[in-house]
Protein backbone atom coordinates (compact mmCIF):
# COMPACT_ATOMS: atom_id res chain seq x y z
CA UNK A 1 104.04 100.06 90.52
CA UNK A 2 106.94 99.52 88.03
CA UNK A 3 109.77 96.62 89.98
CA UNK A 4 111.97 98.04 91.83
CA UNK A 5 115.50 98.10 91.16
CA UNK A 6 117.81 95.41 92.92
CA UNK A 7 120.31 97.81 92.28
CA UNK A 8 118.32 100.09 95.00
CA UNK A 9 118.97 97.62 97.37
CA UNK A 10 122.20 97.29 96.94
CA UNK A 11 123.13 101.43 96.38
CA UNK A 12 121.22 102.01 99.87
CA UNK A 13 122.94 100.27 102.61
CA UNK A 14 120.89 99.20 105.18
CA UNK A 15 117.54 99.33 103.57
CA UNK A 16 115.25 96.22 102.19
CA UNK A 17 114.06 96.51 98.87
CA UNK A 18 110.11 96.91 98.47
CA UNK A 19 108.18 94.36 96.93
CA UNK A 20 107.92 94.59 92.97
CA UNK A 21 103.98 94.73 92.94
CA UNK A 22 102.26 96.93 95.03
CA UNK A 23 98.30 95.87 96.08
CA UNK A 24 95.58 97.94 94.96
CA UNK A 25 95.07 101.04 97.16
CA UNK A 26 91.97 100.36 99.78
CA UNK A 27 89.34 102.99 100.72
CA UNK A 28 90.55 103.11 104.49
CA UNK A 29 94.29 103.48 102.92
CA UNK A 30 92.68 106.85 100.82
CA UNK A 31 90.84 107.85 103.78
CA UNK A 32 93.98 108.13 106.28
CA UNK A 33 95.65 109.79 103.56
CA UNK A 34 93.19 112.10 102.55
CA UNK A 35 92.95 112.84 106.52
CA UNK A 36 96.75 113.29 106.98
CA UNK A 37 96.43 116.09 104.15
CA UNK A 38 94.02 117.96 106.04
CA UNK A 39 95.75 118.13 109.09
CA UNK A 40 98.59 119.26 106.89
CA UNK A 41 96.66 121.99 105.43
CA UNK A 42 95.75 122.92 109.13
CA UNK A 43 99.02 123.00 109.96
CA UNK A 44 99.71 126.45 107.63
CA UNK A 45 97.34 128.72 109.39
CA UNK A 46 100.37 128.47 112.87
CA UNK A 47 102.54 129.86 110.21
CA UNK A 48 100.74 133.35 110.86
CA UNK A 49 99.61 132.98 114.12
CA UNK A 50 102.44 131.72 116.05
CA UNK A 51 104.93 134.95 116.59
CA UNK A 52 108.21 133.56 116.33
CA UNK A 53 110.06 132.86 112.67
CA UNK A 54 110.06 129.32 110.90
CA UNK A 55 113.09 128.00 112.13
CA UNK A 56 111.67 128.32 115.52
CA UNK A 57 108.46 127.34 114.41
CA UNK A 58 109.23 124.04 113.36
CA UNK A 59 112.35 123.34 115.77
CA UNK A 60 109.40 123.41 118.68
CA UNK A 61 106.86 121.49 116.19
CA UNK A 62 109.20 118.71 115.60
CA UNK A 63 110.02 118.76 119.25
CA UNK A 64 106.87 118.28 120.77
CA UNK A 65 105.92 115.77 117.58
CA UNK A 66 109.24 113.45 118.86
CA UNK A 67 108.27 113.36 122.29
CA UNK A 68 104.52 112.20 121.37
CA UNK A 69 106.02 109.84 119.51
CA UNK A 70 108.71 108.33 121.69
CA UNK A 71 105.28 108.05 124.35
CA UNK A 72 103.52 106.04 121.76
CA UNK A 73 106.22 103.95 120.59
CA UNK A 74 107.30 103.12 124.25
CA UNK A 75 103.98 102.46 125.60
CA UNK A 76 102.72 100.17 122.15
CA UNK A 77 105.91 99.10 122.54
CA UNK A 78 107.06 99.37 118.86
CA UNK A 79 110.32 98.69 117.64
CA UNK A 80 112.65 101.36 116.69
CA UNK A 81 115.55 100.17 115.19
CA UNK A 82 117.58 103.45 113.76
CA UNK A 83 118.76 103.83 110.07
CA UNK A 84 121.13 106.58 108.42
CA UNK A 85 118.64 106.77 106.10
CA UNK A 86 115.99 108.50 108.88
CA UNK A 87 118.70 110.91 109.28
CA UNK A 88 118.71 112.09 105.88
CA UNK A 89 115.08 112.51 105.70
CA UNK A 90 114.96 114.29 109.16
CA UNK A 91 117.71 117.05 107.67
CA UNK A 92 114.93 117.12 104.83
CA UNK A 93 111.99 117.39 107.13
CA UNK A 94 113.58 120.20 108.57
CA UNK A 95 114.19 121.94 105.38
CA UNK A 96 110.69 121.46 104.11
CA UNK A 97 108.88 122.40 106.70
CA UNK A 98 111.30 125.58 106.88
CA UNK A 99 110.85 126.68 103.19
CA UNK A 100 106.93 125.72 104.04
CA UNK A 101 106.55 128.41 107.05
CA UNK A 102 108.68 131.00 105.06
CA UNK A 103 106.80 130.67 101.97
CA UNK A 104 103.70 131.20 104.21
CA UNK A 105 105.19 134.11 106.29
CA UNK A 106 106.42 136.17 103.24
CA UNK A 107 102.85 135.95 101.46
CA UNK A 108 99.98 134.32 102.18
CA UNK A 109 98.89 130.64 103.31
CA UNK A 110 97.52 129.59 99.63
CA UNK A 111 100.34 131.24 97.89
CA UNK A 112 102.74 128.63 100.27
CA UNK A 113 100.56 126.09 99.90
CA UNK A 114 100.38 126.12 96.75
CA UNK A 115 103.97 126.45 96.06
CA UNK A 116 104.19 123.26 98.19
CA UNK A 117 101.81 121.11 96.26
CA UNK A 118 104.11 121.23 93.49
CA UNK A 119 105.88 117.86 94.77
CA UNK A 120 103.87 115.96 92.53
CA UNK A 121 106.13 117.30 89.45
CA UNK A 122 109.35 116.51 91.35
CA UNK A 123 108.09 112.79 92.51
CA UNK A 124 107.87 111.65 88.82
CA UNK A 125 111.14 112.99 88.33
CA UNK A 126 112.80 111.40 91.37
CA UNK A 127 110.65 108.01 91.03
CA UNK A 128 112.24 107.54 87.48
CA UNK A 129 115.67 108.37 88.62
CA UNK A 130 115.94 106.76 92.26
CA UNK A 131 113.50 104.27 91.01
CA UNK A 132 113.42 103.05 87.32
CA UNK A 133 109.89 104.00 87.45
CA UNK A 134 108.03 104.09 84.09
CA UNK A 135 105.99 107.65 83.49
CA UNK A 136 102.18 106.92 82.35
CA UNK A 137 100.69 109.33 80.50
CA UNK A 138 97.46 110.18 83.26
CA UNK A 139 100.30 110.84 86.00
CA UNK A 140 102.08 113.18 83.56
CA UNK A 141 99.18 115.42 82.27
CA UNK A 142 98.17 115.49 86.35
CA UNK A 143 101.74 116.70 86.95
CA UNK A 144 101.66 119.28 83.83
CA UNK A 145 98.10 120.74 85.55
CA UNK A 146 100.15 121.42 88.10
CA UNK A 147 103.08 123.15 86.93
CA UNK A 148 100.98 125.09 85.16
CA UNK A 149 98.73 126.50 88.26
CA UNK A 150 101.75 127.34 89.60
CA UNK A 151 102.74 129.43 86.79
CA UNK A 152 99.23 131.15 87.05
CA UNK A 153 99.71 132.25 90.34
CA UNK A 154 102.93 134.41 89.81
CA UNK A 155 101.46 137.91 88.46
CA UNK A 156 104.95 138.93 87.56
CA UNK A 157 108.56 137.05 87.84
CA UNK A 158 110.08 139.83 90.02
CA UNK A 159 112.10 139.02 93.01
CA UNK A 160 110.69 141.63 94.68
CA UNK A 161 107.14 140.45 94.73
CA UNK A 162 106.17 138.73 97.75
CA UNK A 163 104.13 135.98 95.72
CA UNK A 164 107.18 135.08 93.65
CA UNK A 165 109.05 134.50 96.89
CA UNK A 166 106.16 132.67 98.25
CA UNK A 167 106.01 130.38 95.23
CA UNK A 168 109.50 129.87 95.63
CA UNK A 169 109.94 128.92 98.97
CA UNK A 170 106.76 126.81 98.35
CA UNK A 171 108.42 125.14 95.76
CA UNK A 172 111.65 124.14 97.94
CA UNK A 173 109.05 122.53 100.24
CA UNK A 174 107.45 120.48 97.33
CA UNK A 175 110.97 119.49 96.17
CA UNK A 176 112.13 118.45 99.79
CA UNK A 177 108.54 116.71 100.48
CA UNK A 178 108.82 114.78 96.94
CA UNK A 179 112.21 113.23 97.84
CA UNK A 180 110.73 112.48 101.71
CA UNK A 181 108.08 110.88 100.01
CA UNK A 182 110.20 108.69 98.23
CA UNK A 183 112.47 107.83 100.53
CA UNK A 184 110.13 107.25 102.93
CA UNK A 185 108.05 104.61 100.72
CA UNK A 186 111.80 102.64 101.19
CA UNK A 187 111.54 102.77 104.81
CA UNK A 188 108.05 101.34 105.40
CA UNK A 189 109.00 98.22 104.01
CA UNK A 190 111.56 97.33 107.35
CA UNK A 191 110.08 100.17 109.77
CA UNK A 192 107.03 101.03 111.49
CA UNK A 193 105.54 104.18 110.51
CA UNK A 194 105.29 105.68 113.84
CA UNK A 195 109.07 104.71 114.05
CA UNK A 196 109.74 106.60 111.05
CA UNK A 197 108.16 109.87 112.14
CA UNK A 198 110.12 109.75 115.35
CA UNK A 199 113.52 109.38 114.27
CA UNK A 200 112.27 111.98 111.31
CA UNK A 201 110.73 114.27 113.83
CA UNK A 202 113.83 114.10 116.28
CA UNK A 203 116.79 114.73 113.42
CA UNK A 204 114.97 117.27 112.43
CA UNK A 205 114.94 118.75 116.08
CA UNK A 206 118.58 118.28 116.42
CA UNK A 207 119.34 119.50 113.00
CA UNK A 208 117.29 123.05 113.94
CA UNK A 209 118.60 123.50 117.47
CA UNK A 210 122.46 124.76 116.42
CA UNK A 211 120.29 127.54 113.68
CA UNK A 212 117.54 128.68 116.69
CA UNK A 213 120.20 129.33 119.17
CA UNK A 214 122.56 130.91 116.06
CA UNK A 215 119.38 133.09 115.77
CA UNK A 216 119.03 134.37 118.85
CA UNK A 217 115.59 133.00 119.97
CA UNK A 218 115.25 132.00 123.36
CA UNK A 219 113.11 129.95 125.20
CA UNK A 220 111.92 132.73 127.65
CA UNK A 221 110.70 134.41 124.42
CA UNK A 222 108.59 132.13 123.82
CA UNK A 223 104.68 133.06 124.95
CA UNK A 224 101.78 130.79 126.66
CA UNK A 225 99.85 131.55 123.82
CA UNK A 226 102.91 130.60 121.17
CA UNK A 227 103.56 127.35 123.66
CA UNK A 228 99.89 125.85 123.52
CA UNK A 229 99.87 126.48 119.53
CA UNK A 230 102.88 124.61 119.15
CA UNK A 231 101.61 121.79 121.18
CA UNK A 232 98.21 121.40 119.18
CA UNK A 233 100.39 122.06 115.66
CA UNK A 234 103.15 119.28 117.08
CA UNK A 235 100.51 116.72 117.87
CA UNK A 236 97.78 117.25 116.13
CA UNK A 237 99.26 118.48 112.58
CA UNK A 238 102.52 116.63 112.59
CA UNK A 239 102.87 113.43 115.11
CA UNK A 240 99.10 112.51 114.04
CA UNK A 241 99.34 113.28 110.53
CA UNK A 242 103.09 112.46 109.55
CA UNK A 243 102.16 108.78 111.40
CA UNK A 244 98.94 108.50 108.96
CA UNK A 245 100.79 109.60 105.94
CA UNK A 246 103.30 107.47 105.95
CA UNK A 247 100.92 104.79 106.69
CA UNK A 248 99.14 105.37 103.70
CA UNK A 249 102.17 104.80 102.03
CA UNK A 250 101.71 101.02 102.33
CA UNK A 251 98.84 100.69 100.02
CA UNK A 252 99.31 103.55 97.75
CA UNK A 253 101.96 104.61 95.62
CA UNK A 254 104.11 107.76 96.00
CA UNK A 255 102.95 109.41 92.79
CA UNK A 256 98.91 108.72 94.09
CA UNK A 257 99.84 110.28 97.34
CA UNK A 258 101.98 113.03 96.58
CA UNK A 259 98.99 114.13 94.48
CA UNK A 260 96.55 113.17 96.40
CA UNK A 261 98.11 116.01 99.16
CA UNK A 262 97.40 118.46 96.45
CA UNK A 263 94.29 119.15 97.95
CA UNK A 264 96.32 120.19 100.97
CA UNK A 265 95.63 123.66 99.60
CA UNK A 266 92.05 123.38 99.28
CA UNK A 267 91.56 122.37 103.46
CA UNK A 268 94.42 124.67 104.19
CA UNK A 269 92.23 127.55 102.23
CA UNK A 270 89.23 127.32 103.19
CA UNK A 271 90.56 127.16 107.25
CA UNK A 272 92.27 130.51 106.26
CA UNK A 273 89.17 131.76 104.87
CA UNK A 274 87.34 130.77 107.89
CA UNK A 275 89.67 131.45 110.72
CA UNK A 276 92.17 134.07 109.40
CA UNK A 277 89.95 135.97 106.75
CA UNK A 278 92.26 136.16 104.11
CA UNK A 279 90.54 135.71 100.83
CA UNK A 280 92.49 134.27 98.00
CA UNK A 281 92.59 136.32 94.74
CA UNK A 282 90.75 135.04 91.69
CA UNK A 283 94.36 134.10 89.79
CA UNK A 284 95.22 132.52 92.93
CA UNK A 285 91.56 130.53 92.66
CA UNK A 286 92.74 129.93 89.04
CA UNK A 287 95.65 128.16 90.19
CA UNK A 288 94.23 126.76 92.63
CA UNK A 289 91.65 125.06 90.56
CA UNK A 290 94.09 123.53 88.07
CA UNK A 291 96.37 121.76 91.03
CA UNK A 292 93.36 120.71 92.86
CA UNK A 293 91.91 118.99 89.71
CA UNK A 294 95.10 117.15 89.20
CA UNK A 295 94.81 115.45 92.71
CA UNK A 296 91.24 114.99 91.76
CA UNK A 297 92.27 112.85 88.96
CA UNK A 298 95.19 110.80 90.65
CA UNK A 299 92.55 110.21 93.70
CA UNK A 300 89.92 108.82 90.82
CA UNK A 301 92.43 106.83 89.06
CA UNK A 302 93.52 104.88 91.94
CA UNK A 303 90.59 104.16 93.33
């Protein structure tokens, strides 16, 4: 990992710089990552069977996610010191897991997943520019694979079609997750990732509340069925797996990680394939192919 900047230190008030070396990434490091990712993937399949829209959605996923949280961090007794710098990244939470539930309502779960795993592209650009981080060419080419599934999945650039929105609102999510990413790497140096997640998870909350009662959804609306999927989804998919990924964090760089989760799409997939029968089209297996063999080679290369 390139030395960080002591200008960073000094530009973001409140925050500790990280060290300049970073150790080599460890097999149980990987494995929580590569564990968060598939809970992640998991986590796009409530997009089409919970019946209320994304803003909703994710208002009562971050909800239930805070209050597992808060549990855990009161009965470990973690410290939870607050930073303004958790409230940025819970207004970006918000948005990316808003753009991520869109992209997956207005097509289909690859299409938004795949849109998503497009972060890797926009951490390389953010590392060098938040960061002073030097590009290599591996992580480049890796990035370029992706960028270029992408383009593979869009049949036509028309507004109108329902996979270019997809892959656009996808792509807001992999924007928003790249700079939560990040950031994020900044705040495990002085917090504890559970501590993280929970002011994350609970911004984010607060953030959505004013836009689901501005849209008219109320709490009555919501069913058992909807309920008990956004428990499992708040838990399971984001307390669980937001608390592992930042973890990982520790021991692997942002870049590694962020593609790494590119094989978000291939878990998230094969679940759809299994529990909601939709069948990805071959240019969508295309694309597919090209960003899951870029997190392929990051995963190789770093361990």
């Amino acid at each position: 990992m390139a030395e960080w900047r002591s200008a960073l230190a000094g530009g973001r008030r409140g925050l500790a710089p990280i060290p300049a070396t970073m150790p080599r990434p460890t097999y149980p490091a990987l494995a929580a990552l590569h564990v968060a990712v598939l809970l992640f993937g998991f986590a796009g399949l409530f997009g089409k069977w919970v019946s209320l829209p994304p803003v909703a959605i994710v208002l009562g996923r971050t909800l239930v996610a805070a209050a597992a949280l808060a549990v855990l961090v009161a009965a470990r007794r973690v410290p939870a010191p607050f930073a303004t710098g958790l409230a940025v990244n819970g207004v970006v939470l918000a948005v990316h897991w808003v753009a991520f539930f869109e992209a997956i309502r207005v097509s289909t779960i690859a299409i938004g997943l795949l849109g998503y795993a497009s972060f890797p592209l926009f951490v390389l650009i953010l590392e060098r520019m938040m960061l002073g981080r030097r590009w290599h060419g591996a992580e480049a080419a890796t990035a370029l694979m992706v960028a270029l599934g992408l383009v593979v999945l869009v049949p036509r650039f028309d507004w109108a079609e329902r996979t270019v929105q997809g892959v656009l609102w996808g792509i807001l999510s992999g924007f928003t997750f790249a700079v939560l990413a990040v950031r994020s790497r900044r705040h495990v140096a002085t917090h504890k990732p559970v501590a993280v997640a929970l002011w994350q998870n609970a911004i984010a909350a607060a953030a959505l509340v004013p836009l689901v009662v501005a849209g008219g959804t109320a709490v009555p609306a919501v069913s058992t069925r909807d309920a008990i999927l956004l428990l499992v989804l708040g838990i399971l998919c984001t307390a669980v797996a937001h608390t592992l990924f930042i973890d990982s964090l520790r021991r692997v760089s942002a870049h590694t990680a962020s593609v790494v989760a590119a094989l978000e799409p291939v878990y998230g997939m094969s679940l759809a394939i299994v529990l909601v029968g939709e069948v990805p089209t071959p240019r969508t297996l295309l694309g597919a192919a090209l960003i899951v063999g870029a997190a392929f080679v990051a995963t190789r290369r770093a361990t």
